[in-house]
C-alpha atoms as a PDB file:
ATOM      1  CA  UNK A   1      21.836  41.078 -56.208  1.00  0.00           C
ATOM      2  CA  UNK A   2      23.299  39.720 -53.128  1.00  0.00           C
ATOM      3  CA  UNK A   3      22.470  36.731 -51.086  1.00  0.00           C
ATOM      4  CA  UNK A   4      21.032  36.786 -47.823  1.00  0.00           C
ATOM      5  CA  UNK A   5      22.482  34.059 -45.767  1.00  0.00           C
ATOM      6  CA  UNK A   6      19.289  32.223 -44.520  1.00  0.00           C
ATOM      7  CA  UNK A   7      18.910  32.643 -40.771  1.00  0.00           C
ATOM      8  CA  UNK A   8      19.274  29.411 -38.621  1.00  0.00           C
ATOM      9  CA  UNK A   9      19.265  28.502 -35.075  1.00  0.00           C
ATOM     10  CA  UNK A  10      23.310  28.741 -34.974  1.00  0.00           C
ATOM     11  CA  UNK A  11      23.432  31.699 -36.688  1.00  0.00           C
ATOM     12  CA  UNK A  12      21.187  33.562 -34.540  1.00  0.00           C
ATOM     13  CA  UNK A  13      22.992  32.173 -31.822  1.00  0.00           C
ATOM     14  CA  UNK A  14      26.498  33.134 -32.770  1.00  0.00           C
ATOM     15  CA  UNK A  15      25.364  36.077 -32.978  1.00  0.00           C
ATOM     16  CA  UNK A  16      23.794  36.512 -29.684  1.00  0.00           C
ATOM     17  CA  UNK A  17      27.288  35.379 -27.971  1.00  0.00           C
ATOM     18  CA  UNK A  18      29.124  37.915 -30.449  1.00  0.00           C
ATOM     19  CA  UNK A  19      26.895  40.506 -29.279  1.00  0.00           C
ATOM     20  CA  UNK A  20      26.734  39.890 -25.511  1.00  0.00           C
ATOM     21  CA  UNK A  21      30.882  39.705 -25.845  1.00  0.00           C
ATOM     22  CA  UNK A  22      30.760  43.307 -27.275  1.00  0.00           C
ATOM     23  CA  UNK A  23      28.315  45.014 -24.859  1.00  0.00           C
ATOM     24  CA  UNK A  24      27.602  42.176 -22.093  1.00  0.00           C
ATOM     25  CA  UNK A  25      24.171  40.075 -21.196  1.00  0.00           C
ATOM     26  CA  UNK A  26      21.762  42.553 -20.490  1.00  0.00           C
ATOM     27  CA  UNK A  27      22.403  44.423 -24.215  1.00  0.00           C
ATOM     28  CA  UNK A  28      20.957  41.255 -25.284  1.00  0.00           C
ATOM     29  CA  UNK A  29      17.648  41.657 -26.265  1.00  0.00           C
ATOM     30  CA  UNK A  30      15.297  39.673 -28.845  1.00  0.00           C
ATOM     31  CA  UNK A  31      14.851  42.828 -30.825  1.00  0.00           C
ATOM     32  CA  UNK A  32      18.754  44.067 -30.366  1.00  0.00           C
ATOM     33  CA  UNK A  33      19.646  40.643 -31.503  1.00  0.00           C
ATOM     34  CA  UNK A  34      17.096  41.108 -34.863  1.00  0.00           C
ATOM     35  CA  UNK A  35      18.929  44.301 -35.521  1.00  0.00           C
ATOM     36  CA  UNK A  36      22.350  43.109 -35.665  1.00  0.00           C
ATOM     37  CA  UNK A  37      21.157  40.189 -37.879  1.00  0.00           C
ATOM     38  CA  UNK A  38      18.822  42.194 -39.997  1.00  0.00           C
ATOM     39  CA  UNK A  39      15.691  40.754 -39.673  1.00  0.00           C
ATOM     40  CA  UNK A  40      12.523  41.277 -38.123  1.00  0.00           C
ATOM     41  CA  UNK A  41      12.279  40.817 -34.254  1.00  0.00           C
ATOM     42  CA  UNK A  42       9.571  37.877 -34.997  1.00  0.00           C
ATOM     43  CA  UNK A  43      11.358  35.991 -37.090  1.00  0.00           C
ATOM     44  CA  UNK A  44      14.020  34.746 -34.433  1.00  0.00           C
ATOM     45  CA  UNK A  45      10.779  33.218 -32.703  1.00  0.00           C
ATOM     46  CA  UNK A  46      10.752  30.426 -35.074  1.00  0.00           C
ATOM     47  CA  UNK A  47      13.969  29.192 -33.915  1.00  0.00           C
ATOM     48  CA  UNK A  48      13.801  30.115 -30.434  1.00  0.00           C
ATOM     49  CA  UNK A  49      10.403  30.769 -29.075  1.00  0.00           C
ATOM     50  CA  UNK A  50      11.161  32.855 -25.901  1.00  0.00           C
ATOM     51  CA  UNK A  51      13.877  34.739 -24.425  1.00  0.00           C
ATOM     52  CA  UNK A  52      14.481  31.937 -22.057  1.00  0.00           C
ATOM     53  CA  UNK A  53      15.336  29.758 -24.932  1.00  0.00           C
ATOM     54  CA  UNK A  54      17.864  32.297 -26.131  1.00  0.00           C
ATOM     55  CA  UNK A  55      19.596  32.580 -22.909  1.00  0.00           C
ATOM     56  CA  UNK A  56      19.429  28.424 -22.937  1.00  0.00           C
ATOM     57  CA  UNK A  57      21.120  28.496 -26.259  1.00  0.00           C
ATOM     58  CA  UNK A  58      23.763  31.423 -25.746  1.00  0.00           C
ATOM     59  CA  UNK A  59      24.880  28.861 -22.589  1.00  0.00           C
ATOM     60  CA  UNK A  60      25.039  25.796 -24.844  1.00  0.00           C
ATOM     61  CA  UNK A  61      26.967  27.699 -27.323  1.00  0.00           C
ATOM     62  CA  UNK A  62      29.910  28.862 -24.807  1.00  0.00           C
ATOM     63  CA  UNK A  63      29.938  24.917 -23.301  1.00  0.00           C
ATOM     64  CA  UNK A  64      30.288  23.677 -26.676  1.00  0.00           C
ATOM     65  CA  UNK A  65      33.178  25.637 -26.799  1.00  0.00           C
ATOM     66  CA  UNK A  66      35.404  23.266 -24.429  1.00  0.00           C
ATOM     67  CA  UNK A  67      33.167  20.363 -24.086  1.00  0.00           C
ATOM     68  CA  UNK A  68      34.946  18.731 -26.369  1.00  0.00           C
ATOM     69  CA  UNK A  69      37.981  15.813 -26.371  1.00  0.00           C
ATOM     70  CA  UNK A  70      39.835  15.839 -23.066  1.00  0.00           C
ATOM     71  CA  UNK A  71      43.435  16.481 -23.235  1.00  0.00           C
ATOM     72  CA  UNK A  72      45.157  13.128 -24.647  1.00  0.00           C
ATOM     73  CA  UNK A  73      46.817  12.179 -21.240  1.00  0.00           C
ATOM     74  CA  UNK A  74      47.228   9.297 -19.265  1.00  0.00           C
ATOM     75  CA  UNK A  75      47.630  10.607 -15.309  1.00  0.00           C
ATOM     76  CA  UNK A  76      44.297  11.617 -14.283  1.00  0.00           C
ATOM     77  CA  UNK A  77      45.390  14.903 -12.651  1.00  0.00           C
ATOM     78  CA  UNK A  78      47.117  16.052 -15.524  1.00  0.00           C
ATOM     79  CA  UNK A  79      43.856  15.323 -17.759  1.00  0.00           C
ATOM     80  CA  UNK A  80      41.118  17.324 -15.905  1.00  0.00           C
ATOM     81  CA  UNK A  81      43.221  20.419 -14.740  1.00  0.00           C
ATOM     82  CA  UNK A  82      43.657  20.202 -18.504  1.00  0.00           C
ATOM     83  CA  UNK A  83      40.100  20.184 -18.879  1.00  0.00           C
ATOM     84  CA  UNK A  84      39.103  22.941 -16.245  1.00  0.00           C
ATOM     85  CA  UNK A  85      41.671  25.207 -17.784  1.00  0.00           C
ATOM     86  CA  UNK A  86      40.654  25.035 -21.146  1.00  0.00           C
ATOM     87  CA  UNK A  87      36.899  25.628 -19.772  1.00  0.00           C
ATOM     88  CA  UNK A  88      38.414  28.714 -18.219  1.00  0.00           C
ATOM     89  CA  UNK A  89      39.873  29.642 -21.051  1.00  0.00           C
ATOM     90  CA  UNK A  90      36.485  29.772 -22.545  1.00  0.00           C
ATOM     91  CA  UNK A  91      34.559  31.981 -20.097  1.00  0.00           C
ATOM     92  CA  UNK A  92      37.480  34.859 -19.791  1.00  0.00           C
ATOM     93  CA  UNK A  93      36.730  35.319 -23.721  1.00  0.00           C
ATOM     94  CA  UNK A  94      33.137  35.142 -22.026  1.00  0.00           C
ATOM     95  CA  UNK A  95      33.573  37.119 -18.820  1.00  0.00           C
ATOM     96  CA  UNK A  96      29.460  37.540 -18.858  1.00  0.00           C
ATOM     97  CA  UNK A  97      28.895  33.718 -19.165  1.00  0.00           C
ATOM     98  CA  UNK A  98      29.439  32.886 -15.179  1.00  0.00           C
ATOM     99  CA  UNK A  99      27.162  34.656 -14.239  1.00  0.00           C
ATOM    100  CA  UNK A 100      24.353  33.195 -16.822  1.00  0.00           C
ATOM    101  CA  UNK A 101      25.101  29.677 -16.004  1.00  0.00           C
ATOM    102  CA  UNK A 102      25.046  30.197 -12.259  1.00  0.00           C
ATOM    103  CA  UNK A 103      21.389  31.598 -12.718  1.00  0.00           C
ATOM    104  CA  UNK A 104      20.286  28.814 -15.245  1.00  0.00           C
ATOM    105  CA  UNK A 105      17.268  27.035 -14.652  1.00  0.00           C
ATOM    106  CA  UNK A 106      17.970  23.901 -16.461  1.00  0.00           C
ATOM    107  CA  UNK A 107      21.338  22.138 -17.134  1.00  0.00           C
ATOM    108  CA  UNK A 108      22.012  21.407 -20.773  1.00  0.00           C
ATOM    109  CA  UNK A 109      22.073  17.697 -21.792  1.00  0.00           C
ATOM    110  CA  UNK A 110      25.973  18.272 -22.598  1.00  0.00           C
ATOM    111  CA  UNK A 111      27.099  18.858 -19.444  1.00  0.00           C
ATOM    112  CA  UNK A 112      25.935  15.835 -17.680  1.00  0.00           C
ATOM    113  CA  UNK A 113      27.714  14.093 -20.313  1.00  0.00           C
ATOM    114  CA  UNK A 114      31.044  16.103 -19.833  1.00  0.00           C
ATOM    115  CA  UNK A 115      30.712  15.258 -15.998  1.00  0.00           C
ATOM    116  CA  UNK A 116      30.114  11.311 -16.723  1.00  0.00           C
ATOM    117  CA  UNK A 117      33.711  12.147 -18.412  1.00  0.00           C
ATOM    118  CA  UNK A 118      34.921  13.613 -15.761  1.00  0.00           C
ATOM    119  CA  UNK A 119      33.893  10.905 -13.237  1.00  0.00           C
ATOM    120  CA  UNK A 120      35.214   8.261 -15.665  1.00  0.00           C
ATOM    121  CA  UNK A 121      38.489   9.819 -15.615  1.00  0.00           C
ATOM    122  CA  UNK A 122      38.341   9.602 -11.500  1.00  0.00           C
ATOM    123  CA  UNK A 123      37.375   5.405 -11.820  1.00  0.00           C
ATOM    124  CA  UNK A 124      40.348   4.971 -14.228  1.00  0.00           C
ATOM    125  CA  UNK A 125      42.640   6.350 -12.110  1.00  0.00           C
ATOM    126  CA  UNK A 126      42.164   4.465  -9.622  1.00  0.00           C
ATOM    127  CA  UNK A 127      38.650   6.280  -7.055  1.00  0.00           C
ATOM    128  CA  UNK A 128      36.015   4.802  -6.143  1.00  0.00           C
ATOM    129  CA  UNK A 129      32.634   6.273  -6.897  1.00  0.00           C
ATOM    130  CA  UNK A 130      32.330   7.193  -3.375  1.00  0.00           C
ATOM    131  CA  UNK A 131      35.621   9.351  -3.403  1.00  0.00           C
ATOM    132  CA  UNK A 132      34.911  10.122  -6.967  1.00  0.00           C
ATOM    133  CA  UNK A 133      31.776  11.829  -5.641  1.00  0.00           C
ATOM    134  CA  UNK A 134      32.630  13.839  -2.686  1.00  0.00           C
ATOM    135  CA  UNK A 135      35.472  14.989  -5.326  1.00  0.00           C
ATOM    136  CA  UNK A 136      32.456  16.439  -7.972  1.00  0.00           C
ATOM    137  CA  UNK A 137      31.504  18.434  -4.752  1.00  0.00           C
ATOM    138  CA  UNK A 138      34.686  19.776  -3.825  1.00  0.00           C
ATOM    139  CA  UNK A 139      35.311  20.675  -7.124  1.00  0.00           C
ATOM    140  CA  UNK A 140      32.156  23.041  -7.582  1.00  0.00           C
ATOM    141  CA  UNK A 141      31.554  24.833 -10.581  1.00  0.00           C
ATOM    142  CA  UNK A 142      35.262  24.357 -11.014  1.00  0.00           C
ATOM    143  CA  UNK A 143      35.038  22.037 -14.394  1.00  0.00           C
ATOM    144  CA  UNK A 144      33.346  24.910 -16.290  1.00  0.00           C
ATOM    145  CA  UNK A 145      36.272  27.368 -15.686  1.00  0.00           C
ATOM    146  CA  UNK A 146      35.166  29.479 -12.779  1.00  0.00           C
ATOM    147  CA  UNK A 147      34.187  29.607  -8.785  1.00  0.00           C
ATOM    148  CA  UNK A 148      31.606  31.160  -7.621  1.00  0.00           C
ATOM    149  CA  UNK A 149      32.070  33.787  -5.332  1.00  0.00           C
ATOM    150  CA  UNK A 150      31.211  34.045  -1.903  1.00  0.00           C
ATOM    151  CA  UNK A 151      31.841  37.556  -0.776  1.00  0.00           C
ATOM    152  CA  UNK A 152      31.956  40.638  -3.043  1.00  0.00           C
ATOM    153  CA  UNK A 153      32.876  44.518  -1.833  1.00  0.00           C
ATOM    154  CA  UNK A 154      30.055  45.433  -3.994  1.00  0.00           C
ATOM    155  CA  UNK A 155      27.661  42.308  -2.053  1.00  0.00           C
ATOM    156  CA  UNK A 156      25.530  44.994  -0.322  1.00  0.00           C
ATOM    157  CA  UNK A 157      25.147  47.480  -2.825  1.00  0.00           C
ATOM    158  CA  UNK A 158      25.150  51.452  -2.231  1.00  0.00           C
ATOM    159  CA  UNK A 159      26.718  51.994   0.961  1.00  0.00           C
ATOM    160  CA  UNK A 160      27.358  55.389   2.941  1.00  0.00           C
ATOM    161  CA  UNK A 161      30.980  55.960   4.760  1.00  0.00           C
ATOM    162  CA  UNK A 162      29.445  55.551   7.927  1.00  0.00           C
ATOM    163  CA  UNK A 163      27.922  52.528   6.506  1.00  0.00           C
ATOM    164  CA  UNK A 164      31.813  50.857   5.538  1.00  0.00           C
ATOM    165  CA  UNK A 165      32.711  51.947   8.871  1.00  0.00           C
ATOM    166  CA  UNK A 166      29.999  49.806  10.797  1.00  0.00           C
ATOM    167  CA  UNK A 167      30.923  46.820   8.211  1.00  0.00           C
ATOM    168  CA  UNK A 168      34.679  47.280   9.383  1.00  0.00           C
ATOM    169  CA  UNK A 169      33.319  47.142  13.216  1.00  0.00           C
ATOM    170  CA  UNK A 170      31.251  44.603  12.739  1.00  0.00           C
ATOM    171  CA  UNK A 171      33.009  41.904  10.258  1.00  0.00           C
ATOM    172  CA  UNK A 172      36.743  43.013  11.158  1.00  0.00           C
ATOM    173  CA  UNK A 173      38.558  39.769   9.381  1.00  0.00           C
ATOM    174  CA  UNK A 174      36.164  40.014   6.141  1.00  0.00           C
ATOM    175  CA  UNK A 175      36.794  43.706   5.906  1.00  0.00           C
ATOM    176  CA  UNK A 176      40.482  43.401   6.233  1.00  0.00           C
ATOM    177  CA  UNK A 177      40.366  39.608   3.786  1.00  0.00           C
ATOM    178  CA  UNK A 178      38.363  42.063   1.192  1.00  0.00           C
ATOM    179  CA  UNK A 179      40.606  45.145   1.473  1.00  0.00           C
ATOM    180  CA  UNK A 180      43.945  42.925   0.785  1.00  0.00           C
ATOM    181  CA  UNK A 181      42.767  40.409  -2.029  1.00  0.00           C
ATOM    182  CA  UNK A 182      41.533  43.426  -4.431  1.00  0.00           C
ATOM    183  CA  UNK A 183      43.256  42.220  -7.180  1.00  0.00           C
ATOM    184  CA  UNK A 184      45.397  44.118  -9.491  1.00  0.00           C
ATOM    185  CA  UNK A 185      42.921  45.383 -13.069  1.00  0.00           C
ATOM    186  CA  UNK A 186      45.893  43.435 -15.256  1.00  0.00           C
ATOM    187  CA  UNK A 187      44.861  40.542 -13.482  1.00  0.00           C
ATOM    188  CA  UNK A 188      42.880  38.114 -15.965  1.00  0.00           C
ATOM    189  CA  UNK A 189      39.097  37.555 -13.135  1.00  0.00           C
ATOM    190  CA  UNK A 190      35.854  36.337 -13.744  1.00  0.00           C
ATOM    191  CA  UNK A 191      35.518  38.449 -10.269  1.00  0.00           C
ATOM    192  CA  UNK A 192      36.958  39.840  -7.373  1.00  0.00           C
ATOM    193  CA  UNK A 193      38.185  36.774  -5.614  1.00  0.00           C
ATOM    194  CA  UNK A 194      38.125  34.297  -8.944  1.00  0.00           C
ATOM    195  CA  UNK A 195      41.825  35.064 -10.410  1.00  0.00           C
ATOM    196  CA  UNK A 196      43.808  32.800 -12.332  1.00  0.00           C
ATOM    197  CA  UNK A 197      46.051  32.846 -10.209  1.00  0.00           C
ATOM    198  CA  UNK A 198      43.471  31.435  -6.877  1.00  0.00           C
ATOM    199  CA  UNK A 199      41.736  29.238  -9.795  1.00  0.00           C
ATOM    200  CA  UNK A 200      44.820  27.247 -10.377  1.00  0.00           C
ATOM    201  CA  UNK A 201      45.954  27.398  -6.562  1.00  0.00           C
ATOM    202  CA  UNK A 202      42.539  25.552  -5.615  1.00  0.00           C
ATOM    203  CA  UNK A 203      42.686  23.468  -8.522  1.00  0.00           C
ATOM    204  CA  UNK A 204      45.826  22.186  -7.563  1.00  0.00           C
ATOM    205  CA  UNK A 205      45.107  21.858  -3.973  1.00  0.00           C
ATOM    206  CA  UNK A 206      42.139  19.879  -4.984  1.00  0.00           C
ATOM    207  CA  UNK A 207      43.579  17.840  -7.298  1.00  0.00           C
ATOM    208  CA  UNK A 208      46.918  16.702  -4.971  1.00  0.00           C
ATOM    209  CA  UNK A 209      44.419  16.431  -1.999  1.00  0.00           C
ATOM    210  CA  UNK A 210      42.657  13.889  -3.785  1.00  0.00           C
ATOM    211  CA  UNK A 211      45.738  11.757  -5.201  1.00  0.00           C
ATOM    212  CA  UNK A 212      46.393  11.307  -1.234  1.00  0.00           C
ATOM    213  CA  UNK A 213      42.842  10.371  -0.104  1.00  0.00           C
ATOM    214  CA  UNK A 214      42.826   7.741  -3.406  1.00  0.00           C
ATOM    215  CA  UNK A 215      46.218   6.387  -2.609  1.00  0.00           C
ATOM    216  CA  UNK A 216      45.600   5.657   1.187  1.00  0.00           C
ATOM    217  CA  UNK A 217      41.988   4.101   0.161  1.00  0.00           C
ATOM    218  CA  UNK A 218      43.364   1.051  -0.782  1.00  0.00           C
END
């Protein structure tokens, strides 16, 4: 007679990411979930008591999945675009997982250590916490591999042709900005204006913009 493999908090919650990678977030369901793992729908309440605490735990299981050892480098520039790639790394095998972190409620204890990392990397190389700060803003959700986006063509929902066509009267310079970054499907995007190919642009810019504010601080 086989062994059931006992069910655990990890285990339910590799499982929930394996899932939500297959058919995306909102096929994740308590008693979806159960199915998949073979149990009763009740018995993943013992390890996590609501669905809240499910989507909590699906979001700690992606971070753990780059917040990790930085890269093993001495220039500071070279260690956290490092970092923010690897973290992007992560959430195209997660395309779903933007989206959940952006609407999280709580932050998970890991992540303000991974930013203490990040600001520690800044003060070695040579910022002040002052700069060190305003560069944690600039950056933006940036460290955990993505950017949120700011306009969308789908933003407004169902429209009508005549609806576009008032858009295009009205917001000219968006309309034309959205019609000419569509980017192409072979593209790797977490959404319509966050490509790899803009990520690492603004990461760069970023990063080189700050070498030249630290250098003419002192």
């Amino acid at each position: 007679m086989a062994t059931r493999t006992p069910l655990s908090r990890d285990r339910v919650l590799t499982a929930a990411v394996a899932l939500a990678d297959r058919e995306g977030i909102a096929a994740l369901t308590m008693r979806r979930l159960a199915a998949d793992l073979g149990v009763e729908a009740m018995s993943l309440y013992h390890h996590l008591p609501a669905k809240q605490a499910l989507l909590d735990g699906v979001v700690e299981t992606v971070l753990a999945e780059f917040l990790g050892t930085p890269p093993d480098v001495d220039d500071w520039r070279a260690r956290l675009r490092g970092q923010f790639l690897a973290a992007r790394a992560v959430m195209l095998r997660h395309p779903w997982a933007p989206g959940l972190i952006a609407a999280g409620r709580s932050v998970p204890p890991s992540v303000f250590a991974y930013y203490d990392g990040i600001l520690a990397t800044l003060v070695a190389g040579g910022f002040s916490y002052h700069l060190a700060h305003r560069a944690l803003h600039a950056f933006g959700s940036m460290p955990l591999g993505f950017v949120q986006e700011v306009f969308s063509p789908d933003a407004g929902g169902d429209k009508t042709d005549a609806d576009l066509e008032a858009m295009a009267a009205a917001l000219p310079h968006i309309t034309a900005m959205v019609a000419s970054e569509i980017h192409d499907a072979g593209d790797p995007t977490l959404g319509w204006c966050d490509s790899q190919t803009e990520f690492e642009f603004t990461l760069d810019l970023l990063l080189d913009g700050l070498e030249r504010l630290r250098q003419n601080a002192h």
